[in-house]
PDB file of N, CA and C in Angstrom:
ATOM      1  N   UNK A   1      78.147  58.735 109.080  1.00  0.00           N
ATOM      2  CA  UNK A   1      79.194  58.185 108.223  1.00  0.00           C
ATOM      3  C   UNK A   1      78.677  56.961 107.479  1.00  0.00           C
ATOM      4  N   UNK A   2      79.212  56.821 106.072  1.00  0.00           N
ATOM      5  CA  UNK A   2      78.791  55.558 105.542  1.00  0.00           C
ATOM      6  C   UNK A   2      79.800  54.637 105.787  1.00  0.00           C
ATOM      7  N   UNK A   3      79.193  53.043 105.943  1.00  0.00           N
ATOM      8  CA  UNK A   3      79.934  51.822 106.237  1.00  0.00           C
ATOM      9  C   UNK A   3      81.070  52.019 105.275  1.00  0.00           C
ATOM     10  N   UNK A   4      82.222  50.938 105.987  1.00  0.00           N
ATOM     11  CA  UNK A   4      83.864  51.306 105.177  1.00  0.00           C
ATOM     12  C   UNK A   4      83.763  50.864 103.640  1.00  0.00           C
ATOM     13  N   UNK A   5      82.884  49.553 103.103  1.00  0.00           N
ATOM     14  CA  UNK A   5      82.902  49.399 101.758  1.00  0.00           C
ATOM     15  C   UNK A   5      82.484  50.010 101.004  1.00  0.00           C
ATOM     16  N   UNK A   6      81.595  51.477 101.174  1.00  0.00           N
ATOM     17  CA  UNK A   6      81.330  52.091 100.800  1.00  0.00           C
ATOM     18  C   UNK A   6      82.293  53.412 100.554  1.00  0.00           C
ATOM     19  N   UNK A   7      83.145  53.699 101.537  1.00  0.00           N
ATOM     20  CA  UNK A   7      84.068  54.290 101.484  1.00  0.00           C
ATOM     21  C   UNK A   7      85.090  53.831 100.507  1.00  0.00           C
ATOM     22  N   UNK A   8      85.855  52.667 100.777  1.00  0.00           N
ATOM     23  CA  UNK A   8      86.472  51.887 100.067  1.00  0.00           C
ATOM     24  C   UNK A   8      86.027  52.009  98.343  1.00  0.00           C
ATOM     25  N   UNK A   9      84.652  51.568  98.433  1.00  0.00           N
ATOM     26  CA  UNK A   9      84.666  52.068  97.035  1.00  0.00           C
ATOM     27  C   UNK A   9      84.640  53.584  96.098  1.00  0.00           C
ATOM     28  N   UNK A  10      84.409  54.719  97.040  1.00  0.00           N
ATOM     29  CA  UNK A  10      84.748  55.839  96.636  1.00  0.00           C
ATOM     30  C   UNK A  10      85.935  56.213  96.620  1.00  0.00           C
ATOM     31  N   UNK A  11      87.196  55.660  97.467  1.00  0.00           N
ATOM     32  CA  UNK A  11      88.838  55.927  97.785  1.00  0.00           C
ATOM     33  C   UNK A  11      88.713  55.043  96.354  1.00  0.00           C
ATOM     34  N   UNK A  12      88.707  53.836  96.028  1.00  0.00           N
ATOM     35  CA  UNK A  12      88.923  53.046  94.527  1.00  0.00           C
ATOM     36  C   UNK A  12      88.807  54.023  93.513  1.00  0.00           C
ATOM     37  N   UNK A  13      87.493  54.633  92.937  1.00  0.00           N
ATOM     38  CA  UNK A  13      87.431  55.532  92.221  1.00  0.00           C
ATOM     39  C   UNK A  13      87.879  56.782  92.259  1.00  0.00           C
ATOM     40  N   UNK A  14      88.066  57.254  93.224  1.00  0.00           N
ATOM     41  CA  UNK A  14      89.247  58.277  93.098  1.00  0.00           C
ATOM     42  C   UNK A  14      90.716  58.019  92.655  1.00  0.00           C
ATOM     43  N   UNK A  15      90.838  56.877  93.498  1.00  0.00           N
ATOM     44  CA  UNK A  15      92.386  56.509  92.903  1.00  0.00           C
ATOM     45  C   UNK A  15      92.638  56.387  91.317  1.00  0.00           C
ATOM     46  N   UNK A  16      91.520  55.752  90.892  1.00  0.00           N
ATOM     47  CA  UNK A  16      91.573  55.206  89.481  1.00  0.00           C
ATOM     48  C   UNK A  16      91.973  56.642  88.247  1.00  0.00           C
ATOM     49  N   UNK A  17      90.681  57.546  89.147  1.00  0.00           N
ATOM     50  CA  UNK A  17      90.609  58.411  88.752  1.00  0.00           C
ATOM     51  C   UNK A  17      92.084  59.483  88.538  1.00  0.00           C
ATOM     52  N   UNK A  18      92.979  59.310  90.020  1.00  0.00           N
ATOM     53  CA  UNK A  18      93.732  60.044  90.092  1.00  0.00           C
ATOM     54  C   UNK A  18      95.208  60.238  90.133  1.00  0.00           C
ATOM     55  N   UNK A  19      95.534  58.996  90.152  1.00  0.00           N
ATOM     56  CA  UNK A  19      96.832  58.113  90.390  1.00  0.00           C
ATOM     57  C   UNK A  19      97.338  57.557  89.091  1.00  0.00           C
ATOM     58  N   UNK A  20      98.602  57.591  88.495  1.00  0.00           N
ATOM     59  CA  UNK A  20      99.107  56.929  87.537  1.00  0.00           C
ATOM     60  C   UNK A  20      99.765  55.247  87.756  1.00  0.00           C
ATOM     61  N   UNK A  21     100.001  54.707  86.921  1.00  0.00           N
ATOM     62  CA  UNK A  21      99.711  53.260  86.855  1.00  0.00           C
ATOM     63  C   UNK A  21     100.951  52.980  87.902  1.00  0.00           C
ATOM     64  N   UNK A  22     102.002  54.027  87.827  1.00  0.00           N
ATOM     65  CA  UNK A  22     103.351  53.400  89.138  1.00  0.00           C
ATOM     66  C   UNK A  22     103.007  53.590  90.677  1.00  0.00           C
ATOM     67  N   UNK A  23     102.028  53.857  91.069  1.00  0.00           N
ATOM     68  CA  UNK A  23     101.700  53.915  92.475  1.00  0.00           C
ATOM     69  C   UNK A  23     100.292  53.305  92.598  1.00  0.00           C
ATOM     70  N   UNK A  24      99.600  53.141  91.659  1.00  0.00           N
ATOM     71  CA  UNK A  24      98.347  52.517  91.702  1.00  0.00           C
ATOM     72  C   UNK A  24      98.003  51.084  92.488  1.00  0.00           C
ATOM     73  N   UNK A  25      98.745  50.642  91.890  1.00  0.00           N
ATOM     74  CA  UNK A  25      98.581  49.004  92.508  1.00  0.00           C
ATOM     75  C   UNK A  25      98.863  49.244  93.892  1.00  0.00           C
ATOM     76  N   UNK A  26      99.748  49.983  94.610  1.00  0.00           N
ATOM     77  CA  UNK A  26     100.363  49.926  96.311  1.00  0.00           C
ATOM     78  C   UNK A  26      99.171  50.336  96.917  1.00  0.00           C
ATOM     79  N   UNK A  27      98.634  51.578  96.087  1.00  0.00           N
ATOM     80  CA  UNK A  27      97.636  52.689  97.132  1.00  0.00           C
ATOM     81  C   UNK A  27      96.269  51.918  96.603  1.00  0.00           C
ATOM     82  N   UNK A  28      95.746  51.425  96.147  1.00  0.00           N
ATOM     83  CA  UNK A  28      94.278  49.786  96.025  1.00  0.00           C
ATOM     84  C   UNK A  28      94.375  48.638  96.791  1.00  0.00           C
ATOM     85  N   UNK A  29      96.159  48.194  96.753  1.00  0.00           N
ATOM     86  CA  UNK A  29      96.624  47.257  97.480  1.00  0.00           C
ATOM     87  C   UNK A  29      95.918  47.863  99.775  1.00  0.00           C
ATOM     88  N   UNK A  30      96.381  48.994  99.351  1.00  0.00           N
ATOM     89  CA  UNK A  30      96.423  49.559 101.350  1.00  0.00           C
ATOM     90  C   UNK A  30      94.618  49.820 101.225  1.00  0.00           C
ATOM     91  N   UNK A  31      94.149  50.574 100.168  1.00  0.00           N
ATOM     92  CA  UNK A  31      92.157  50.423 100.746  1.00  0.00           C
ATOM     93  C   UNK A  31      92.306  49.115 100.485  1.00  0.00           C
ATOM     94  N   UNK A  32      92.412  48.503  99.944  1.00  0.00           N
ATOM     95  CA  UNK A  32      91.799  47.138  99.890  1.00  0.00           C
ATOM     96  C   UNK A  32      91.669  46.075 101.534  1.00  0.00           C
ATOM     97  N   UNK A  33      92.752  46.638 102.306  1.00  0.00           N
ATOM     98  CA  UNK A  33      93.103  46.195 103.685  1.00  0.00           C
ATOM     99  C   UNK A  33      92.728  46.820 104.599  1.00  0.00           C
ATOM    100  N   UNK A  34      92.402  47.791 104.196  1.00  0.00           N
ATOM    101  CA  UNK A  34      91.945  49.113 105.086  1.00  0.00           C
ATOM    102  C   UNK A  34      90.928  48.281 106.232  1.00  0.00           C
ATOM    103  N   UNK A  35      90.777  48.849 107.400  1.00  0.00           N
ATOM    104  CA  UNK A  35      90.362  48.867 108.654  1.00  0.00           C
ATOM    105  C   UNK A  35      89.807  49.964 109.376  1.00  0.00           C
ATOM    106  N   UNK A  36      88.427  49.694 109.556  1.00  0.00           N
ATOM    107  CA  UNK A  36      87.663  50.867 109.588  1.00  0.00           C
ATOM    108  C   UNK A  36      87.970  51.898 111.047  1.00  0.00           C
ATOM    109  N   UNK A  37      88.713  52.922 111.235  1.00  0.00           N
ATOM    110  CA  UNK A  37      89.406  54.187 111.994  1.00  0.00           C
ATOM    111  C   UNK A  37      88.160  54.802 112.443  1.00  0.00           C
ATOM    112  N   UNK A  38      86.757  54.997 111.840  1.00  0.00           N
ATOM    113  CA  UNK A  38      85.389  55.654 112.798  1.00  0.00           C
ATOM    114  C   UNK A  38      85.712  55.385 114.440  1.00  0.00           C
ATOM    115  N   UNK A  39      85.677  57.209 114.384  1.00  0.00           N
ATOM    116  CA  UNK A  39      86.098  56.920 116.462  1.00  0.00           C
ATOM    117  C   UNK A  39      86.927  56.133 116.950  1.00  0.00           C
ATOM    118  N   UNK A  40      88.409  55.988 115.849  1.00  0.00           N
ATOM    119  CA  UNK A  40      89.150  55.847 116.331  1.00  0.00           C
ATOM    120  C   UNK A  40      90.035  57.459 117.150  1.00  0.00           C
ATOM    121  N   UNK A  41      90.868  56.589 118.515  1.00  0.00           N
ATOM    122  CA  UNK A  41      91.016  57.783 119.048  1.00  0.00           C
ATOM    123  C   UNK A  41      92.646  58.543 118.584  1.00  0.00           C
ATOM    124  N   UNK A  42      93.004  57.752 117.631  1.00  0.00           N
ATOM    125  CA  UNK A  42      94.346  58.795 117.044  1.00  0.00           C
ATOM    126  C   UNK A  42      93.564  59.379 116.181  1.00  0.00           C
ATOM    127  N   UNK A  43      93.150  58.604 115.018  1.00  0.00           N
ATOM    128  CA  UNK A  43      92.320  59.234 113.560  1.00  0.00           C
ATOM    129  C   UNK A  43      90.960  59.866 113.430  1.00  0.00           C
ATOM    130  N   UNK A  44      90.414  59.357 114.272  1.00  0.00           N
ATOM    131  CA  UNK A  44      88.810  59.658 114.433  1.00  0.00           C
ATOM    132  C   UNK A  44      88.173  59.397 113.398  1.00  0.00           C
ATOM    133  N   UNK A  45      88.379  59.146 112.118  1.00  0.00           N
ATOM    134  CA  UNK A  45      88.244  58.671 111.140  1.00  0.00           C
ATOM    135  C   UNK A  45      88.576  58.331 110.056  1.00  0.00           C
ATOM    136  N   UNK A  46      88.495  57.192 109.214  1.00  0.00           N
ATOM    137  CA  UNK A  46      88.963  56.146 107.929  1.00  0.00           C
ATOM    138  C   UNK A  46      90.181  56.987 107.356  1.00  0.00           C
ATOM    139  N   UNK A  47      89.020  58.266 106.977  1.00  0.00           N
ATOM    140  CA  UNK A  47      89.791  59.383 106.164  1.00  0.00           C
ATOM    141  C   UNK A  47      90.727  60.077 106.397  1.00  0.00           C
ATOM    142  N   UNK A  48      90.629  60.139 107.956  1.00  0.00           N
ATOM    143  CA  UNK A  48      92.673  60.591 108.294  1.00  0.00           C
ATOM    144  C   UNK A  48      93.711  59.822 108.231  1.00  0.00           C
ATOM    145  N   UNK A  49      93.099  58.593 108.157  1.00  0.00           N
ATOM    146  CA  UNK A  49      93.945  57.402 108.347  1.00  0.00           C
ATOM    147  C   UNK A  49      94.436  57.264 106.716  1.00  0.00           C
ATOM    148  N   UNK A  50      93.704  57.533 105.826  1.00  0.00           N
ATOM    149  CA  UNK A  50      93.576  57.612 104.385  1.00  0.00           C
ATOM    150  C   UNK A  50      94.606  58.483 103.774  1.00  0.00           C
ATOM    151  N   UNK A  51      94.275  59.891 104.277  1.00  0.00           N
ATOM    152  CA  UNK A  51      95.418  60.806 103.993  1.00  0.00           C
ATOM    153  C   UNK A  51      96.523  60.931 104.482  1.00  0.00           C
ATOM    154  N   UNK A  52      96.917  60.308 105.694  1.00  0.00           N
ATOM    155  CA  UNK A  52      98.380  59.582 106.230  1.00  0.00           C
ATOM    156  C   UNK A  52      99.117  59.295 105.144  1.00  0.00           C
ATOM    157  N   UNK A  53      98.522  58.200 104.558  1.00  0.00           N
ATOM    158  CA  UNK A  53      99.351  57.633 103.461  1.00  0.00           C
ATOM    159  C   UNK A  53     100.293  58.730 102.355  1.00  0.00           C
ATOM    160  N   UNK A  54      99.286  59.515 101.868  1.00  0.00           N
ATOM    161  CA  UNK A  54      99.500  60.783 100.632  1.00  0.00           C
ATOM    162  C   UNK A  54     100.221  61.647 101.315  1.00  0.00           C
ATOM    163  N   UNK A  55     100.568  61.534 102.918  1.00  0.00           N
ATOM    164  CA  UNK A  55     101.662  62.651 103.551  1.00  0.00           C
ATOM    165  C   UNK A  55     103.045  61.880 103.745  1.00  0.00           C
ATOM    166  N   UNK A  56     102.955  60.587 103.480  1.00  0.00           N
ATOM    167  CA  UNK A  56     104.591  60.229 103.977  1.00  0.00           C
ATOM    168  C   UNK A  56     105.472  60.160 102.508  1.00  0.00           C
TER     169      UNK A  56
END
């Protein structure tokens, strides 16, 4: 796995990429705070913790 700022900056460019300007700022605002989930034992990783968000 690559370190979280590295992640962080690929979740950024996707968002930029993929998100319109009324949800943008919230979902940059949550990576921006993000807390790295690797082997965590609910998420097991960043990225489930990531797509949580896009399911509620």
């Amino acid at each position: 796995m690559t370190d979280l700022e590295t992640q962080k900056r690929g979740y950024n460019d996707l968002i930029n990429l993929c998100l319109g300007d009324s949800k943008k700022k919230d979902v940059l605002n949550f990576i921006d705070t993000l807390q790295d989930f690797n082997g965590d034992e609910n998420f097991y990783t960043t990225l489930n913790y990531v797509k949580r968000l896009f399911r509620q």
